[in-house]
C-alpha atoms as a PDB file:
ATOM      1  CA  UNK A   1     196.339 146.012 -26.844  1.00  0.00           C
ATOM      2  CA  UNK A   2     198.849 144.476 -29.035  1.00  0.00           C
ATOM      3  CA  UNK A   3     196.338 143.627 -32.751  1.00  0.00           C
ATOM      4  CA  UNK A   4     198.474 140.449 -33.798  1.00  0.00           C
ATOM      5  CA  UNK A   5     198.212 138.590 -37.371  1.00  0.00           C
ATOM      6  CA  UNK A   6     195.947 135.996 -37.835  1.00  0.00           C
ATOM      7  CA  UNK A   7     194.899 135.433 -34.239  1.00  0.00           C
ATOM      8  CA  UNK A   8     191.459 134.944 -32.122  1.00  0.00           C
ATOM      9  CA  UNK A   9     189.922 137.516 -30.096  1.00  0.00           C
ATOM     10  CA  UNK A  10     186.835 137.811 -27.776  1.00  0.00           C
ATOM     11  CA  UNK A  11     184.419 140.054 -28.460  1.00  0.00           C
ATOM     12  CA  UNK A  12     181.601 141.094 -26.724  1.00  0.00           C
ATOM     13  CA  UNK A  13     178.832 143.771 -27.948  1.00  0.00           C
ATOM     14  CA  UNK A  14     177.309 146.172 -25.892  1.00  0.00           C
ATOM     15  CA  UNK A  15     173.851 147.912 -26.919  1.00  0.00           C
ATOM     16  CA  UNK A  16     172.004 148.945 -23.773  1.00  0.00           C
ATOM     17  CA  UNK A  17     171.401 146.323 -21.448  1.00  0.00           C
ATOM     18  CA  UNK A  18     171.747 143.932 -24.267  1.00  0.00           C
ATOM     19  CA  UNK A  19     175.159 141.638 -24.717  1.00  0.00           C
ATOM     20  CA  UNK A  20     176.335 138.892 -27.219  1.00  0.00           C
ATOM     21  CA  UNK A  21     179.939 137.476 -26.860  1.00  0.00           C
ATOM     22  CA  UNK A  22     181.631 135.834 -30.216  1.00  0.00           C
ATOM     23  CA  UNK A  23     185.318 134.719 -31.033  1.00  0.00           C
ATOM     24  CA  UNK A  24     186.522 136.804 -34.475  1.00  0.00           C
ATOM     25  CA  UNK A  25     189.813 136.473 -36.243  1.00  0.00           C
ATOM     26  CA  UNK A  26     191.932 138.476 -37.505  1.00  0.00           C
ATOM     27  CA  UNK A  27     190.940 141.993 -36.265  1.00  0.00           C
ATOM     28  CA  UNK A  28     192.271 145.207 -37.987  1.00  0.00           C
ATOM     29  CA  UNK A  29     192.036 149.439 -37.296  1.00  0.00           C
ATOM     30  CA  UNK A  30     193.011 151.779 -38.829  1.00  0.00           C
ATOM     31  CA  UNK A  31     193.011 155.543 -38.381  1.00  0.00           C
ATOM     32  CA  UNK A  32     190.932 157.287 -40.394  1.00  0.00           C
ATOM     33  CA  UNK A  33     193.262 160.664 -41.912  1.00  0.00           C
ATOM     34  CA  UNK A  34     191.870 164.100 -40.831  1.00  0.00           C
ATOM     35  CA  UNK A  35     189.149 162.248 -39.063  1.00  0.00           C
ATOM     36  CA  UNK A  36     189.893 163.664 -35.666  1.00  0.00           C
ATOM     37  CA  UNK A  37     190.574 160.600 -33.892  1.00  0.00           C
ATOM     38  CA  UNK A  38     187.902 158.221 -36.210  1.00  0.00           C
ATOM     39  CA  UNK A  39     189.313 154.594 -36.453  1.00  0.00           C
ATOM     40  CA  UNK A  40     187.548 151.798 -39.007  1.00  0.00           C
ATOM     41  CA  UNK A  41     187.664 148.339 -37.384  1.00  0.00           C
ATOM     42  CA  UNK A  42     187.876 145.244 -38.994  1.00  0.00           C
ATOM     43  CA  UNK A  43     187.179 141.876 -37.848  1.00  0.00           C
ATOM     44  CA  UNK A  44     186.098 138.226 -39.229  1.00  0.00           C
ATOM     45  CA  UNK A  45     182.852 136.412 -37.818  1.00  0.00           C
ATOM     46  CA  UNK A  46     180.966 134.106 -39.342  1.00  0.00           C
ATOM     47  CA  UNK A  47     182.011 133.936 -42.864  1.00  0.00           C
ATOM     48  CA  UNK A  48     181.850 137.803 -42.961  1.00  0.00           C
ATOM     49  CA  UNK A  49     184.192 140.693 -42.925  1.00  0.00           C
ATOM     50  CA  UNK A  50     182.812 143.282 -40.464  1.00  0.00           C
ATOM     51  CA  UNK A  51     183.868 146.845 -40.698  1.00  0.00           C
ATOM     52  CA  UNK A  52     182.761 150.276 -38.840  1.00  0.00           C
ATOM     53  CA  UNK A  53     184.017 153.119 -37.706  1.00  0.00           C
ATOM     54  CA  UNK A  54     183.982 154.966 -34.345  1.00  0.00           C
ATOM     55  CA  UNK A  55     186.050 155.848 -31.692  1.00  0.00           C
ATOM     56  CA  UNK A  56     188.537 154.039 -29.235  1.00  0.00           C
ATOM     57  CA  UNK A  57     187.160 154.641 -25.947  1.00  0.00           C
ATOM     58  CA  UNK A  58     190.371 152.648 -24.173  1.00  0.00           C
ATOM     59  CA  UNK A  59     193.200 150.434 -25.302  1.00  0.00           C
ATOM     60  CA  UNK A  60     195.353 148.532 -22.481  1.00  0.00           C
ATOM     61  CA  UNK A  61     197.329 145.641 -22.658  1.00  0.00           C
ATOM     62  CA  UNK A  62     194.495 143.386 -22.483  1.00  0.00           C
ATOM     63  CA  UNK A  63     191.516 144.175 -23.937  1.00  0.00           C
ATOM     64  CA  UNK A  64     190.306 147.053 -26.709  1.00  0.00           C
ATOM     65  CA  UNK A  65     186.986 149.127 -26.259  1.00  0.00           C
ATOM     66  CA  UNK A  66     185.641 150.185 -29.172  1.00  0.00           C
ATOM     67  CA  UNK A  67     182.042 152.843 -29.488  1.00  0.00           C
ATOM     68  CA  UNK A  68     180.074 153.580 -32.827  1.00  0.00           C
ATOM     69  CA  UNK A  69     177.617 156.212 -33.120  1.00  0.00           C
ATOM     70  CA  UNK A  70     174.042 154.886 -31.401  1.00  0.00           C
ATOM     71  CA  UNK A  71     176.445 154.014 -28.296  1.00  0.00           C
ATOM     72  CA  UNK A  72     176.877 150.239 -29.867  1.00  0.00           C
ATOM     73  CA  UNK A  73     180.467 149.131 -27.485  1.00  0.00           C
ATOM     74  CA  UNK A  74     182.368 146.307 -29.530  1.00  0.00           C
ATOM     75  CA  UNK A  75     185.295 144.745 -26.563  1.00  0.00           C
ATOM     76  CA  UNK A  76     188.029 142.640 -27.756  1.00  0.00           C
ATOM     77  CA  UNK A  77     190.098 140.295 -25.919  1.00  0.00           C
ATOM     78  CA  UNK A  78     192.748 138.011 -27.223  1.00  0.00           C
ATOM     79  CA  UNK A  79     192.142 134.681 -26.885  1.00  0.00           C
ATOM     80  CA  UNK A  80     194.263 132.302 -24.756  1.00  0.00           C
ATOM     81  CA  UNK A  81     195.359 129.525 -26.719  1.00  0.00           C
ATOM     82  CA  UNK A  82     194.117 126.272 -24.811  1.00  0.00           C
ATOM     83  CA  UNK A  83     196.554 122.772 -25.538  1.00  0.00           C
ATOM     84  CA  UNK A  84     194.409 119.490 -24.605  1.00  0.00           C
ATOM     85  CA  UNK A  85     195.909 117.475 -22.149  1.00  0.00           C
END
């Protein structure tokens, strides 16, 4: 998934059989060097800067999966800019 500059994404958390869904801006990862495939993610909620680090279990063109240790799934989607009519 294309990670564009100041823009809204989706996100939806996944521990278990639990699930919250938020919108976050500006979302950010980064490789970690000689971490054998470790990324950090970033990403703005709430008046907070979020960051951990895990693994990218699949990247296509329109969403990003995202798993921390625990088995904690972070999915981003970008969000569709709506106009009013």
């Amino acid at each position: 998934m294309e990670i564009k500059d100041a823009h809204f994404y989706e996100l939806i958390v996944s521990a278990g059989t639990a699930q919250r869904k938020s919108r976050v801006f500006n979302l950010r990862l980064s490789e970690i060097p000689d971490g054998n495939g470790i990324y950090q993610i970033y990403y703005y909620d709430c008046g907070t800067t979020h960051a951990f680090q895990g693994k990218v279990v699949e990247d296509t063109g329109d969403r990003l999966l995202f798993e921390i240790d625990g088995g904690k799934r972070f999915e981003f989607k970008p969000l569709k800019r709506t106009r009013p009519k």
